[in-house]
C-alpha atoms as a PDB file:
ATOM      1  CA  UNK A   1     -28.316 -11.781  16.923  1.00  0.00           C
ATOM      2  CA  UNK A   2     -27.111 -15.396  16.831  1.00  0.00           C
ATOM      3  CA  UNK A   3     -24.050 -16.453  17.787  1.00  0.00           C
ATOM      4  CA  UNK A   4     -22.495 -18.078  14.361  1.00  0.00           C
ATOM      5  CA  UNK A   5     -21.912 -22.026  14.060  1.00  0.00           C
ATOM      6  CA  UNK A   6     -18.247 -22.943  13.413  1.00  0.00           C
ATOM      7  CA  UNK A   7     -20.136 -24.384  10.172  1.00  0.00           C
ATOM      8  CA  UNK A   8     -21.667 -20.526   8.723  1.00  0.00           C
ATOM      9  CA  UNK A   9     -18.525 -19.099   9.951  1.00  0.00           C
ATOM     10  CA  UNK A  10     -16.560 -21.713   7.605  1.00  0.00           C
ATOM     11  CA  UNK A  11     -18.955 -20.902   4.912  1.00  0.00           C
ATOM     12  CA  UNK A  12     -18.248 -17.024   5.197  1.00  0.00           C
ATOM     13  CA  UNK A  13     -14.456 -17.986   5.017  1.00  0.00           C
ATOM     14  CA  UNK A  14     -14.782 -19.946   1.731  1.00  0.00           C
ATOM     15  CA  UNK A  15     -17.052 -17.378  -0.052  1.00  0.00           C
ATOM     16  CA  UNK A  16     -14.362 -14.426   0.990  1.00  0.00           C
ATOM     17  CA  UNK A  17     -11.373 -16.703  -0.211  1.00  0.00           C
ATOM     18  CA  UNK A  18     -13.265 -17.816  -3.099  1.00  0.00           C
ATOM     19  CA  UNK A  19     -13.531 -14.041  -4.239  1.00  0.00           C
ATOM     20  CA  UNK A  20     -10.461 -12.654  -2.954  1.00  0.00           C
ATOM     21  CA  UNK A  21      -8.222 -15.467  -4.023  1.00  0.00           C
ATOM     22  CA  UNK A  22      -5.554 -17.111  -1.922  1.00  0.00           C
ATOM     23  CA  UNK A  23      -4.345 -16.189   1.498  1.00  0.00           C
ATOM     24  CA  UNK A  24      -1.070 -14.532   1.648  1.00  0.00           C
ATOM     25  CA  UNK A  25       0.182 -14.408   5.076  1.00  0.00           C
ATOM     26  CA  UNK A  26       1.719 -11.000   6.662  1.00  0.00           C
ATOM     27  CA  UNK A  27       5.867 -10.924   6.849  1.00  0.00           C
ATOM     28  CA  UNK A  28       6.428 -12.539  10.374  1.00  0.00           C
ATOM     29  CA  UNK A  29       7.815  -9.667  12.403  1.00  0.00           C
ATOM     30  CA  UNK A  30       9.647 -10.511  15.977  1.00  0.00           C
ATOM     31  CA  UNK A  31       7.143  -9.827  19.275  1.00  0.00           C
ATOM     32  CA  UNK A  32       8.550  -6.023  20.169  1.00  0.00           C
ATOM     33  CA  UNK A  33       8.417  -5.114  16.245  1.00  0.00           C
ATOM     34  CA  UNK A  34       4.881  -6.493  15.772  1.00  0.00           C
ATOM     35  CA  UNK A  35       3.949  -4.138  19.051  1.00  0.00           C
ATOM     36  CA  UNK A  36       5.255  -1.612  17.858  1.00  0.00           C
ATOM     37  CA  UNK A  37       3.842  -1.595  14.502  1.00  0.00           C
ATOM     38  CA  UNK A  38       0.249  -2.032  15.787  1.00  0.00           C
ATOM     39  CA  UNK A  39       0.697   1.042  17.708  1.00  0.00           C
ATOM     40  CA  UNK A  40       1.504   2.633  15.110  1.00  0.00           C
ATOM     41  CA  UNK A  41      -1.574   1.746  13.080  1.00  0.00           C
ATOM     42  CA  UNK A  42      -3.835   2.953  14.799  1.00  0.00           C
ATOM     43  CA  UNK A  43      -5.935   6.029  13.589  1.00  0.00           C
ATOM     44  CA  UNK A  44      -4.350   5.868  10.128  1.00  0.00           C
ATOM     45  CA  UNK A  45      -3.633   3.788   6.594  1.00  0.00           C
ATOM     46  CA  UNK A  46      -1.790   0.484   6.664  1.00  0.00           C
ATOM     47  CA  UNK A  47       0.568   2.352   3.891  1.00  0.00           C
ATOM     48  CA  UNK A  48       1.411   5.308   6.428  1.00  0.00           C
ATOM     49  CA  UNK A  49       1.630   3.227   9.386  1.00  0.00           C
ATOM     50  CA  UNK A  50       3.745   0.505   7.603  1.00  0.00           C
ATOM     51  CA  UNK A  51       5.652   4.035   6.653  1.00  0.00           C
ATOM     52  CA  UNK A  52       6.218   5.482   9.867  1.00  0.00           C
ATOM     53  CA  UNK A  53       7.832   1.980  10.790  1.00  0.00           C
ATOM     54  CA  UNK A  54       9.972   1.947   8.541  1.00  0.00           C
ATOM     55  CA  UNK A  55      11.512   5.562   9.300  1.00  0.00           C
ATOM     56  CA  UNK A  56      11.460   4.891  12.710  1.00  0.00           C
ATOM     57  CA  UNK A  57      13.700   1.778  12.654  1.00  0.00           C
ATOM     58  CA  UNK A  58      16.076   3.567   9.645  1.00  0.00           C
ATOM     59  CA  UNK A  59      16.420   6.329  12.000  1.00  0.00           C
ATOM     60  CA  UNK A  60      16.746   4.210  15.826  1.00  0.00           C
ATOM     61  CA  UNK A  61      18.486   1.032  14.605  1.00  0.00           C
ATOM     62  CA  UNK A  62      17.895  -0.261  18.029  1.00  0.00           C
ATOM     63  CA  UNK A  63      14.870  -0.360  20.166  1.00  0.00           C
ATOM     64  CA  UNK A  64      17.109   0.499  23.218  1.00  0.00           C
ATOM     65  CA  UNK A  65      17.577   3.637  21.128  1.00  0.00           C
ATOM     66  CA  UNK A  66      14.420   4.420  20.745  1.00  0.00           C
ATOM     67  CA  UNK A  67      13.627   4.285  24.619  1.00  0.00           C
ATOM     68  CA  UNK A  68      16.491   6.389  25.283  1.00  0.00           C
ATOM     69  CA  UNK A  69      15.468   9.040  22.873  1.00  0.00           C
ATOM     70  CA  UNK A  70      14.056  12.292  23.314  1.00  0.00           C
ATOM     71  CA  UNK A  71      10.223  11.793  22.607  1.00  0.00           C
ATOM     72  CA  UNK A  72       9.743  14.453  20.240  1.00  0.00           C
ATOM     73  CA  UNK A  73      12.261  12.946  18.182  1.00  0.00           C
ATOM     74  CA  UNK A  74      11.092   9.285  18.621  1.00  0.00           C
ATOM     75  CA  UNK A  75       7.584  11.647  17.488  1.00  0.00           C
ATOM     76  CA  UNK A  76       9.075  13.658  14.507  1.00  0.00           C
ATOM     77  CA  UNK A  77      10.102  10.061  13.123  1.00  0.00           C
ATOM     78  CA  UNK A  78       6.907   8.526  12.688  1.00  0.00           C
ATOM     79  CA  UNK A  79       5.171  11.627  11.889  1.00  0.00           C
ATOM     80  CA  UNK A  80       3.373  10.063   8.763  1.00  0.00           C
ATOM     81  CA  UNK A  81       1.778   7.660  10.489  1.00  0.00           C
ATOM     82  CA  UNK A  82      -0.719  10.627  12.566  1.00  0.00           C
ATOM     83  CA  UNK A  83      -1.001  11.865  16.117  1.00  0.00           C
ATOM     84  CA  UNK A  84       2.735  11.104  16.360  1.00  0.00           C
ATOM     85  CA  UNK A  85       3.531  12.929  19.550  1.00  0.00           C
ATOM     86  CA  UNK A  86       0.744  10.036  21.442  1.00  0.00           C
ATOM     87  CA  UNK A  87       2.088   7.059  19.690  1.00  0.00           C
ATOM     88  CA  UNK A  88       5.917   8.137  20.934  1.00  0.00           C
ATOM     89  CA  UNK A  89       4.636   8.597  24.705  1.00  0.00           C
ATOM     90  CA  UNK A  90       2.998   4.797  23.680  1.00  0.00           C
ATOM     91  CA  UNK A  91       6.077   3.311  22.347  1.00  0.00           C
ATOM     92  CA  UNK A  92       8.464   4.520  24.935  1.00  0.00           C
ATOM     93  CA  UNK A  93       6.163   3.877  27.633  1.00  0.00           C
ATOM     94  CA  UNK A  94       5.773  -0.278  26.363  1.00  0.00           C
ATOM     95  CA  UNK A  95       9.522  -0.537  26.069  1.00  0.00           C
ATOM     96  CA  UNK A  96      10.561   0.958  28.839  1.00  0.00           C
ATOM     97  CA  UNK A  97       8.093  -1.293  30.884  1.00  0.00           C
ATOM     98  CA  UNK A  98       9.609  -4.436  29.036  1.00  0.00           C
ATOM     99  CA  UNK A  99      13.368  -3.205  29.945  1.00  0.00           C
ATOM    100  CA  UNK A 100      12.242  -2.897  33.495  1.00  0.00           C
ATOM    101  CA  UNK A 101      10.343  -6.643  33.629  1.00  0.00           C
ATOM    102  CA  UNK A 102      13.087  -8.477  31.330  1.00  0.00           C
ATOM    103  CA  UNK A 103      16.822  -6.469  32.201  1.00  0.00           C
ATOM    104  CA  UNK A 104      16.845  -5.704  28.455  1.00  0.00           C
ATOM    105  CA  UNK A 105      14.112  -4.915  25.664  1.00  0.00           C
ATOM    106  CA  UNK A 106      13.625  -8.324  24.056  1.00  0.00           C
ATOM    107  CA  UNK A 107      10.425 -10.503  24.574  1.00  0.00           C
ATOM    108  CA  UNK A 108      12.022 -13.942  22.776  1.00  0.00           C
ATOM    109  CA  UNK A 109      10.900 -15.562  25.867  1.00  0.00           C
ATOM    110  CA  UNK A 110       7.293 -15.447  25.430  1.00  0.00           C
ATOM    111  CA  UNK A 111       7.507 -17.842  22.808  1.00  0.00           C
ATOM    112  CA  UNK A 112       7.905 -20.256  25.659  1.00  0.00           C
ATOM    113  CA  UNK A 113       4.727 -19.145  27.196  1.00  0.00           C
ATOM    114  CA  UNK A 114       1.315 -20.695  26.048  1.00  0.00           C
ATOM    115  CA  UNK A 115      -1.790 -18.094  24.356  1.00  0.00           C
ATOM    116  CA  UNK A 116      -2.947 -17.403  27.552  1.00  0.00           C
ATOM    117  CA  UNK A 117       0.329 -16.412  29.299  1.00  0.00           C
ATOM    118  CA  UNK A 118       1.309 -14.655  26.358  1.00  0.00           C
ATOM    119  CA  UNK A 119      -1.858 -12.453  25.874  1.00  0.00           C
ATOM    120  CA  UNK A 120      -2.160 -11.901  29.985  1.00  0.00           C
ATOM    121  CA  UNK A 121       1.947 -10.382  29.832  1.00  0.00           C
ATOM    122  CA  UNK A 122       1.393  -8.266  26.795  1.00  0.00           C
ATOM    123  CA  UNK A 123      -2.002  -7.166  28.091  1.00  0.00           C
ATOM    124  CA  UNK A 124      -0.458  -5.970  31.224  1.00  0.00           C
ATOM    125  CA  UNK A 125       1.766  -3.715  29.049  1.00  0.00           C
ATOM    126  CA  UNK A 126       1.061   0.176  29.208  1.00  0.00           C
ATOM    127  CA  UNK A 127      -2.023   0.296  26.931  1.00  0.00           C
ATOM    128  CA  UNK A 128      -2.084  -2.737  25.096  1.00  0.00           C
ATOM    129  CA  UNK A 129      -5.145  -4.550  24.903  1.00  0.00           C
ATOM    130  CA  UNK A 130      -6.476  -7.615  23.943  1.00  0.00           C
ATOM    131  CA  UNK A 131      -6.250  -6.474  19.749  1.00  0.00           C
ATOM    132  CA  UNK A 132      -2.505  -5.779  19.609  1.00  0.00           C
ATOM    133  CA  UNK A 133      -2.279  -9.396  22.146  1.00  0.00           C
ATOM    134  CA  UNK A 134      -3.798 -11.251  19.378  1.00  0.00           C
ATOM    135  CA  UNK A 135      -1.963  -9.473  16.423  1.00  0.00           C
ATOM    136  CA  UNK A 136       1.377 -10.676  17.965  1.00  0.00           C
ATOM    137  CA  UNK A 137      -0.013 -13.873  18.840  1.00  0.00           C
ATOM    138  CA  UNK A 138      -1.069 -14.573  14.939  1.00  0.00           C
ATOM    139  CA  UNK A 139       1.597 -12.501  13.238  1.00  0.00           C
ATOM    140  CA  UNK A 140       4.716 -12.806  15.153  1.00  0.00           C
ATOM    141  CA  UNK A 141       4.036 -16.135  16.684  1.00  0.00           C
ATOM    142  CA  UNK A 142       1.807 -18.471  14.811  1.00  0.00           C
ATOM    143  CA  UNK A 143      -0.530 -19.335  16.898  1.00  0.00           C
ATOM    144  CA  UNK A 144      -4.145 -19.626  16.157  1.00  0.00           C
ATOM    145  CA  UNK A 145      -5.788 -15.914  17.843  1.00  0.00           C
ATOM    146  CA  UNK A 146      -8.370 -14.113  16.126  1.00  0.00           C
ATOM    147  CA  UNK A 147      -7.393 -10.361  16.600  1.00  0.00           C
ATOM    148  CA  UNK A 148     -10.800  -8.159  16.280  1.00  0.00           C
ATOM    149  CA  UNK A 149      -9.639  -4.877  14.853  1.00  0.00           C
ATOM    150  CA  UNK A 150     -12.228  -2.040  13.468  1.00  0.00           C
ATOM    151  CA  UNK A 151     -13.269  -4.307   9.996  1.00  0.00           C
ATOM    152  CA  UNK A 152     -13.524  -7.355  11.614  1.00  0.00           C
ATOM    153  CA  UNK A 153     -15.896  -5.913  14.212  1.00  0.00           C
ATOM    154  CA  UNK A 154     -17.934  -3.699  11.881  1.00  0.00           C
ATOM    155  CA  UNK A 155     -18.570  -6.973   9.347  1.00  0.00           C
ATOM    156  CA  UNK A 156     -19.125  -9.170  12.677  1.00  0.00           C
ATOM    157  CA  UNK A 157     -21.914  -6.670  13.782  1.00  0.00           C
ATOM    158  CA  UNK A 158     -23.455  -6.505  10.279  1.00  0.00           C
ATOM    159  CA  UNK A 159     -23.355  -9.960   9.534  1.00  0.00           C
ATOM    160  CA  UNK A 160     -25.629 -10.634  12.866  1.00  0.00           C
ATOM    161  CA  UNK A 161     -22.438 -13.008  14.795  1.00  0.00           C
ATOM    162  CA  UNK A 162     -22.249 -10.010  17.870  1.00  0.00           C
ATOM    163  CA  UNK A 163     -24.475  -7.516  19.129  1.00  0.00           C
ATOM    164  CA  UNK A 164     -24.531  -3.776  17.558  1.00  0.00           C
ATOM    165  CA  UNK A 165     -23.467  -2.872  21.082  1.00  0.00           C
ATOM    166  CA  UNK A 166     -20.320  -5.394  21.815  1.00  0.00           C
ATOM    167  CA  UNK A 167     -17.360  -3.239  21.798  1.00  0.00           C
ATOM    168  CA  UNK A 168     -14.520  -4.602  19.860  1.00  0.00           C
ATOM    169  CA  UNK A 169     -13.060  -6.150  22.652  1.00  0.00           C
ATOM    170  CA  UNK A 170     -16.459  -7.758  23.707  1.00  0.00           C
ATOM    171  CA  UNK A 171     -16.408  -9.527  19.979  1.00  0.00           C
ATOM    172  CA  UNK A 172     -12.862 -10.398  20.512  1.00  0.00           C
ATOM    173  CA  UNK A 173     -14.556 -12.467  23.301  1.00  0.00           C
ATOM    174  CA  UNK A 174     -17.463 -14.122  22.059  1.00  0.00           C
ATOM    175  CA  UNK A 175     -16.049 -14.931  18.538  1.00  0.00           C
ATOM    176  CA  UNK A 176     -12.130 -15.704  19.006  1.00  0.00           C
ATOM    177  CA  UNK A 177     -13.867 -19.049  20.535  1.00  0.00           C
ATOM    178  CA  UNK A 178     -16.287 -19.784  18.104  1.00  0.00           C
ATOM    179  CA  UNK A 179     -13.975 -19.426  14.908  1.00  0.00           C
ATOM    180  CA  UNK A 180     -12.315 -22.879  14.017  1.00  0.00           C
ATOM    181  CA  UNK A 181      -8.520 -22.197  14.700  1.00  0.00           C
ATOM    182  CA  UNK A 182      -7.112 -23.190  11.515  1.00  0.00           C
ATOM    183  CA  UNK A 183      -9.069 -20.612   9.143  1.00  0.00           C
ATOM    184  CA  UNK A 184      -8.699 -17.904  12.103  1.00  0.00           C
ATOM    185  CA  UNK A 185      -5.538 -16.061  10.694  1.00  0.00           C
ATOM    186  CA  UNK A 186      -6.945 -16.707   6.711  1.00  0.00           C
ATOM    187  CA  UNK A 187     -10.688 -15.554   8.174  1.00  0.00           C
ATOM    188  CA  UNK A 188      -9.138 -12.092   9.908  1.00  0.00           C
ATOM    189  CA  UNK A 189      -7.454 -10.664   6.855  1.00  0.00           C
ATOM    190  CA  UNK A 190     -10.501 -11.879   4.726  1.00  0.00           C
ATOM    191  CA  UNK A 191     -12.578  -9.629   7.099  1.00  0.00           C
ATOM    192  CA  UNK A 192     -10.825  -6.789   6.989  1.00  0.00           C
ATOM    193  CA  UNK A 193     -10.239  -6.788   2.830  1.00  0.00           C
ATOM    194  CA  UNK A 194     -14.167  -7.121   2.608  1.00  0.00           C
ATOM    195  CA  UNK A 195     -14.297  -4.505   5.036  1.00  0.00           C
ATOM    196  CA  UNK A 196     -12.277  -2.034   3.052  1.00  0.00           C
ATOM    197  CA  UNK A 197     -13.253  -3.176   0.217  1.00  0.00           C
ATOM    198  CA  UNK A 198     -17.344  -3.995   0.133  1.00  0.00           C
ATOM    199  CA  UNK A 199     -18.883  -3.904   3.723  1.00  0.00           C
ATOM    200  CA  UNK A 200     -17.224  -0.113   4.305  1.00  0.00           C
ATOM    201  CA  UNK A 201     -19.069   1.790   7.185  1.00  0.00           C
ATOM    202  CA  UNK A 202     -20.131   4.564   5.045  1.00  0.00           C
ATOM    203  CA  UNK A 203     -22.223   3.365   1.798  1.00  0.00           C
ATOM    204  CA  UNK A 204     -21.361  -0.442   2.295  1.00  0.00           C
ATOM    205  CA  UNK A 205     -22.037  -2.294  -1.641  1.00  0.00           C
ATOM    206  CA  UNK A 206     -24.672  -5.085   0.026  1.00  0.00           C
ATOM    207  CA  UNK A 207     -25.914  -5.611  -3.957  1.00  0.00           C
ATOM    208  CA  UNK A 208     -21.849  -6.507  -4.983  1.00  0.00           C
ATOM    209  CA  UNK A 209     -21.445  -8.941  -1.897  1.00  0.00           C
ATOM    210  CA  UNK A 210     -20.762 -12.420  -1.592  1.00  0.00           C
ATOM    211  CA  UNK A 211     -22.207 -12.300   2.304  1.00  0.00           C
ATOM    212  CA  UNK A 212     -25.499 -11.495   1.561  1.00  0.00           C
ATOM    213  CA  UNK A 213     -27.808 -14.183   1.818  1.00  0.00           C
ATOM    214  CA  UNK A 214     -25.690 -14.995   5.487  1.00  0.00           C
ATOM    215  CA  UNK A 215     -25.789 -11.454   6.643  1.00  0.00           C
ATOM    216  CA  UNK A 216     -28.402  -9.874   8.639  1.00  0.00           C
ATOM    217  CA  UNK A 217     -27.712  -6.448   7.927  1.00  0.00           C
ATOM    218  CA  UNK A 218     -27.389  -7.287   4.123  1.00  0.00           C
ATOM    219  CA  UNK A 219     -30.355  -9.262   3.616  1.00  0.00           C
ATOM    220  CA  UNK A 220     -32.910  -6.503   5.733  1.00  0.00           C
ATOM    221  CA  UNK A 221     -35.249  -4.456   3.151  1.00  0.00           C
ATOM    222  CA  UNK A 222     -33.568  -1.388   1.959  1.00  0.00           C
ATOM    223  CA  UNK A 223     -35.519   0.615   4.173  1.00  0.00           C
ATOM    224  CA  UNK A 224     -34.337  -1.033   7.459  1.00  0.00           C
ATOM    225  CA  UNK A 225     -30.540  -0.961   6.237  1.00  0.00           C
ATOM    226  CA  UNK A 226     -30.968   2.491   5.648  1.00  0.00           C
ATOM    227  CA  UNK A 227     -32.444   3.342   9.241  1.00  0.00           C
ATOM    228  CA  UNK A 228     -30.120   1.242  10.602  1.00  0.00           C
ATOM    229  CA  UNK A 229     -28.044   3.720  11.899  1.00  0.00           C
ATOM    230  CA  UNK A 230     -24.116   3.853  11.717  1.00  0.00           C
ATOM    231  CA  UNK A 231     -24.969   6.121  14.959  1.00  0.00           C
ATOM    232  CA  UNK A 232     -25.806   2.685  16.647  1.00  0.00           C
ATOM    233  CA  UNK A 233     -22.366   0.728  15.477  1.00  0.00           C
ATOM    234  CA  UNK A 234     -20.502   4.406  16.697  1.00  0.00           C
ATOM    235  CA  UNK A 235     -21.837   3.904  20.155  1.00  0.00           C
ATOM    236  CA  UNK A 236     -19.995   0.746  20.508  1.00  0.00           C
ATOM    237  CA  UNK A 237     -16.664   2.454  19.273  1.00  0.00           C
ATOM    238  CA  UNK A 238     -17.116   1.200  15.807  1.00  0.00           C
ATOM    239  CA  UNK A 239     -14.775   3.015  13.257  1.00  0.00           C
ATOM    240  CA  UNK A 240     -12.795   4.535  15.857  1.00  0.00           C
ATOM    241  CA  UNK A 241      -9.848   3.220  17.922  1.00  0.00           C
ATOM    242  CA  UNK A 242      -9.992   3.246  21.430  1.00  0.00           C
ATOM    243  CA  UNK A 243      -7.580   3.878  24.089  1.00  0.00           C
ATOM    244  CA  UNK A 244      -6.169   0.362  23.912  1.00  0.00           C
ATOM    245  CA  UNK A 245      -3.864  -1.263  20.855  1.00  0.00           C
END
């Protein structure tokens, strides 16, 4: 493994946009919503989590409402999104936690606060870890983070820029640094379409991909990539969520 120059990881950037086509960033969201919505995509689709948001604020026009609601009904709303009745305990348990800190359910102050300030509060949030930090940091606020979700980390690992045994939240660490903050929101949803789309954990298309001279996984003998086993990447947490969003 060696840790990737600012220059390969610009290189990987340009090769993804260059066969993808342009970036289009995400609809800005505001903080709680962004929360929210990462919670609920974890373990499932973007198209059933994006889903489940949507019934949930159609059926709790108010995030005070939601807090105040009986969980299994905060549960039976976003029951597309999977394991509903965990993601409602989630939910209820962040807002209620924000009520208590701010008097009311509304984070517009941490726009005031710098990267650091804002990733320490939200980290500090029942749950939420250093992922769901950087996805409101990018997302909802513009600012240059580098969230590390379960693409991101599996490509990372293949392409040689983190060890097979970093958990995501270890790669988080070593690469948010490393990756030249204006290409880091382009570079994270480049990851995750090649991810779903050509470096997929199960039977990844290394002869189709764009990566493969600059990827260590990609560019080992046949043999090797076969034998190198998923069961190593798995041990790290790789295509599974962990406790933290």
């Amino acid at each position: 493994m060696t840790a990737p120059s600012p220059a390969r990881i610009r290189a990987v950037q340009r090769r993804l946009r260059a066969q993808q086509g342009p970036f289009v960033p995400k609809p800005v969201l505001p903080v709680i919503d962004e929360v929210v919505a990462t919670v609920l995509s974890q373990h499932t689709s973007d198209v059933n989590s994006e889903r489940a948001f949507a019934r949930l604020v159609q059926r709790f026009p108010s995030w005070e409402q939601v807090a105040d609601a009986p969980a299994p009904e905060v549960a039976d709303a976003i029951r597309c999104g999977g394991i509903a009745d965990q993601k409602a305990r989630r939910i209820q348990q962040i807002l209620a936690a924000i009520e208590e800190r701010e008097g009311r359910i509304d984070l517009g102050r941490l726009h005031d606060l710098d990267d650091e300030a804002v990733a320490a509060y939200l980290e500090s949030l029942p749950g939420v870890g250093p992922k769901t930090a950087a996805c409101v940091l990018v997302f909802s606020m513009g600012r240059a983070a580098f969230p590390v979700d379960t693409h991101v980390h599996r490509v990372a690992i293949r392409l040689g820029w983190v060890p097979a045994t970093a958990t995501a939240d270890k790669a988080y660490r070593l690469l948010a640094p490393r990756v030249p903050p204006d290409i880091r929101y382009d570079l994270h949803v480049a990851l995750i379409t090649h991810g779903r789309t050509v470096c997929r954990a199960q039977r990844p298309r290394c002869g189709e991909c764009v990566l493969r001279d600059l990827c260590a996984y990609g560019s080992a003998p046949e043999r090797t990539r076969q034998e190198t086993p998923m069961r190593q990447l798995a041990a790290t947490g790789h295509g599974r969520r962990g406790h933290h969003v």
